[in-house]
C-alpha atoms as a PDB file:
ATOM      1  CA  UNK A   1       0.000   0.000   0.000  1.00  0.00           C
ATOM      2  CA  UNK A   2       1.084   3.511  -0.850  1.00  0.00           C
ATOM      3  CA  UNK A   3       2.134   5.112   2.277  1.00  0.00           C
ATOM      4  CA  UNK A   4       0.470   8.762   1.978  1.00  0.00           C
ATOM      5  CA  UNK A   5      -3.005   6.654   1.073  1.00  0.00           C
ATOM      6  CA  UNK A   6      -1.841   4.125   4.745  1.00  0.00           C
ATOM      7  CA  UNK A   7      -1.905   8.005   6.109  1.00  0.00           C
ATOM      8  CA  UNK A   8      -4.929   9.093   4.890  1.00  0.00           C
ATOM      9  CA  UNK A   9      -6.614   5.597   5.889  1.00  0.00           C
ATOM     10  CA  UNK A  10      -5.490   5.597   9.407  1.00  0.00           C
ATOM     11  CA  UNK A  11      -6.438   9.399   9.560  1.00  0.00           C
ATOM     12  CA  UNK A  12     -10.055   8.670   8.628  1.00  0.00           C
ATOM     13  CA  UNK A  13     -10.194   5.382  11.005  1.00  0.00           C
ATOM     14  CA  UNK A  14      -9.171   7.831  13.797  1.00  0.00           C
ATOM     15  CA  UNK A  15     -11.422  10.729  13.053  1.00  0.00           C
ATOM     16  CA  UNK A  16     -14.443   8.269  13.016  1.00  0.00           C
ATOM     17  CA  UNK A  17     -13.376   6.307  15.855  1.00  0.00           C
ATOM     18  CA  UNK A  18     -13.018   9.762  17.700  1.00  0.00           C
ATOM     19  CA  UNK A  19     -16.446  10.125  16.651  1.00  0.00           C
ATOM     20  CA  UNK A  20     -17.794   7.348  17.501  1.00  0.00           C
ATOM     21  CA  UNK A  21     -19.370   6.274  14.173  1.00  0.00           C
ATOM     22  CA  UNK A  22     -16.921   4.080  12.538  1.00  0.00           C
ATOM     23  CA  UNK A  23     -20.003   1.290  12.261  1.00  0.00           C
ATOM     24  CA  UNK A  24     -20.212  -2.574  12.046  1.00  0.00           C
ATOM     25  CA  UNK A  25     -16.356  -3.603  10.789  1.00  0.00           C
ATOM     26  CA  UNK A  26     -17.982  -5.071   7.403  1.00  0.00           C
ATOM     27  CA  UNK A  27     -19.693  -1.233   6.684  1.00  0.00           C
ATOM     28  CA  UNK A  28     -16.393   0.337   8.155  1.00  0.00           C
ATOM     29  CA  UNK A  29     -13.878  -1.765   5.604  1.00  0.00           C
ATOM     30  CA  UNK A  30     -16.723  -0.909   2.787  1.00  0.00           C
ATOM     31  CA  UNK A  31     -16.050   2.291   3.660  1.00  0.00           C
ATOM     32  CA  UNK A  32     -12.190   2.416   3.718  1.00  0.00           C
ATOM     33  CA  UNK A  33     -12.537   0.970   0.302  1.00  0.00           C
ATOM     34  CA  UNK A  34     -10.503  -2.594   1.959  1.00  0.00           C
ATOM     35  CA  UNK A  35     -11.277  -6.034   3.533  1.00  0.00           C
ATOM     36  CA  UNK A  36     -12.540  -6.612   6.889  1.00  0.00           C
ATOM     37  CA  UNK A  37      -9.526  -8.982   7.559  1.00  0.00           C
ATOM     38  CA  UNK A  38      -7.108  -6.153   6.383  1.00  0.00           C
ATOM     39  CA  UNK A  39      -9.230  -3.586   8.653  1.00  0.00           C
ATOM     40  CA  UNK A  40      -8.437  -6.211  11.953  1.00  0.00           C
ATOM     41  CA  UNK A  41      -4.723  -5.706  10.932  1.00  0.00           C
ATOM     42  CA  UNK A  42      -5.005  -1.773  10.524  1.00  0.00           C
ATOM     43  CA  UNK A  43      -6.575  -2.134  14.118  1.00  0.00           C
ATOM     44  CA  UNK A  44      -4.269  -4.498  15.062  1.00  0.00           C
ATOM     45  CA  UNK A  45      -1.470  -1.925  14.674  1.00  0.00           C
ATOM     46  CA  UNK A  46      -2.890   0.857  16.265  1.00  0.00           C
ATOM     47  CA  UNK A  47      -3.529  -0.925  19.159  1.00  0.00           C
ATOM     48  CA  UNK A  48      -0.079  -2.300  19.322  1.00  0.00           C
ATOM     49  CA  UNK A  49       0.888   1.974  19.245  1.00  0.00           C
ATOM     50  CA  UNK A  50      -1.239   1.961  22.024  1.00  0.00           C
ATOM     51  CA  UNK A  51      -4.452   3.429  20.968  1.00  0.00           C
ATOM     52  CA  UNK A  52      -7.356   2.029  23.272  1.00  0.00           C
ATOM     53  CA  UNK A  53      -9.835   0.889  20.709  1.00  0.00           C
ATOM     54  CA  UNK A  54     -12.803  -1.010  21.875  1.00  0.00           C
ATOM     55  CA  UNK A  55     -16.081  -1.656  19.611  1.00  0.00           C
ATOM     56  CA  UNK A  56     -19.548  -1.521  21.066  1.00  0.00           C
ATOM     57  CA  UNK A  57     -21.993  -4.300  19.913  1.00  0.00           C
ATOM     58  CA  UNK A  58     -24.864  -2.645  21.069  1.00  0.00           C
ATOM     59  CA  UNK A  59     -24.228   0.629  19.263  1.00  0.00           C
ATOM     60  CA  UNK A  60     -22.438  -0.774  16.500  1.00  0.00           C
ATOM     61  CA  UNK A  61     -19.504   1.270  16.447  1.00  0.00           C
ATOM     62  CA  UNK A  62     -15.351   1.559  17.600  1.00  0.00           C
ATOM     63  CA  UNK A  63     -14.711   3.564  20.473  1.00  0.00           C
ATOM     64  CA  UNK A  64     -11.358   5.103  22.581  1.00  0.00           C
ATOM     65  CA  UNK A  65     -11.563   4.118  25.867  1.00  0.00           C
ATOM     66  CA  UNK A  66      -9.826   7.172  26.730  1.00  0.00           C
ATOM     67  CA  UNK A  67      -8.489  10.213  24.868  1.00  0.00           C
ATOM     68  CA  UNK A  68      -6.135   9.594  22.087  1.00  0.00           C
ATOM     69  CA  UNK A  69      -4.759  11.416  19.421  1.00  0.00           C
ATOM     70  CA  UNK A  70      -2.928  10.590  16.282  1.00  0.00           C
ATOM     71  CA  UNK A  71      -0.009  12.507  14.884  1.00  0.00           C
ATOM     72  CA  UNK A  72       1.509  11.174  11.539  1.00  0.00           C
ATOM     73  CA  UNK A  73       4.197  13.307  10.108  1.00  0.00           C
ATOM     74  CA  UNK A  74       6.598  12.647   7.193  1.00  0.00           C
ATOM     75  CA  UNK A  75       9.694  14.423   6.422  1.00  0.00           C
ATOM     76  CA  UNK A  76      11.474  14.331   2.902  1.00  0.00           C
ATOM     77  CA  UNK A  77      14.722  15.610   2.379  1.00  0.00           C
ATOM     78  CA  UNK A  78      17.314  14.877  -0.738  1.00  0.00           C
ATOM     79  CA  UNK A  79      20.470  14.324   0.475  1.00  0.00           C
ATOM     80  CA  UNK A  80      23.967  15.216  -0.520  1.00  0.00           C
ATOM     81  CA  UNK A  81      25.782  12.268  -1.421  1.00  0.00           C
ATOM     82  CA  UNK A  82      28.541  13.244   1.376  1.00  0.00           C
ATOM     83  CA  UNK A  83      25.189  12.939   3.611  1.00  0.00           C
ATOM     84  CA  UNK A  84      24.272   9.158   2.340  1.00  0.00           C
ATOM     85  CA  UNK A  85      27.669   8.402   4.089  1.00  0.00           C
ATOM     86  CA  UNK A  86      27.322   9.793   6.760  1.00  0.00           C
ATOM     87  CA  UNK A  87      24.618   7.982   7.684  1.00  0.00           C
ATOM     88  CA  UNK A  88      25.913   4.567   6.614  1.00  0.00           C
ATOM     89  CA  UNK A  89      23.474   4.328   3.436  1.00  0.00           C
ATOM     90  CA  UNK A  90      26.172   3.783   0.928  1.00  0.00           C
ATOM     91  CA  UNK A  91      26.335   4.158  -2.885  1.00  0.00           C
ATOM     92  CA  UNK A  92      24.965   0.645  -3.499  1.00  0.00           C
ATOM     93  CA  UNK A  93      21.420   2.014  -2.200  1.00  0.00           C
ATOM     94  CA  UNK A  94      21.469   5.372  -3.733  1.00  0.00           C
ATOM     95  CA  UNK A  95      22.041   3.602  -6.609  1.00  0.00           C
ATOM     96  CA  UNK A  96      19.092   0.870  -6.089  1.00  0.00           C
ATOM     97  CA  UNK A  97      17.000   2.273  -3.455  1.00  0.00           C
ATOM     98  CA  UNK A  98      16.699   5.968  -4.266  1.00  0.00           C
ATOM     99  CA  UNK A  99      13.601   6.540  -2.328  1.00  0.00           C
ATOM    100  CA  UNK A 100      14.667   6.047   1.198  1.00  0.00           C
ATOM    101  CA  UNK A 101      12.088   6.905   4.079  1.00  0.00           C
ATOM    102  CA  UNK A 102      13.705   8.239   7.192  1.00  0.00           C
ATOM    103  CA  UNK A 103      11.809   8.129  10.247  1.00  0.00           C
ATOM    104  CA  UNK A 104      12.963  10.651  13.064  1.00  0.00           C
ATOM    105  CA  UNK A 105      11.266  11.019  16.652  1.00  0.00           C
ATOM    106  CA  UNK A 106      11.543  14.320  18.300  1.00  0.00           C
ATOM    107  CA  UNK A 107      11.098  14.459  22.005  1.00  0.00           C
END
């Protein structure tokens, strides 16, 4: 999957779970435009980042147990080649792997 569509996904599975109005899974992965099996994975995985998603039978819908927010940010940068060294890429994947995604957590 395309990452910046995985982005959008996730951002609309939040906003609706926020909301309370995500639905039965089936009518939620309908939604999303994927399976229900790949939805339990998407949920899965926020879960496992620690997002405290239950779902309601009697209303029929995904819920936070507690306030929770989600914060996706990407950062894209072309690097020097004196860079790519620096940070132990190599030539072999600038040459092969030109898109490289670097992940960086601020605190």
């Amino acid at each position: 999957m395309k990452l910046l569509e995985y982005i959008d996904r996730i951002k609309i599975i939040h906003k609706l779970i926020k909301e309370s109005r995500t639905g039965a899974p089936e009518n939620l992965a309908r939604r999303l435009s994927i399976s229900t099996s790949r939805l339990y994975v998407v949920l899965d995985e926020l879960k496992l980042m620690g997002a405290p998603i239950e779902y309601s039978r009697q209303l029929q819908t995904y819920y936070y147990t507690q306030a929770f927010e989600v914060n996706i940010r990407a950062d894209f940068t072309v690097l020097k080649p004196q860079e790519l060294t620096d940070i132990n890429v190599g030539f072999f994947y600038q040459q092969n792997y030109p898109l490289l995604f670097l992940y960086s957590e601020q605190k």
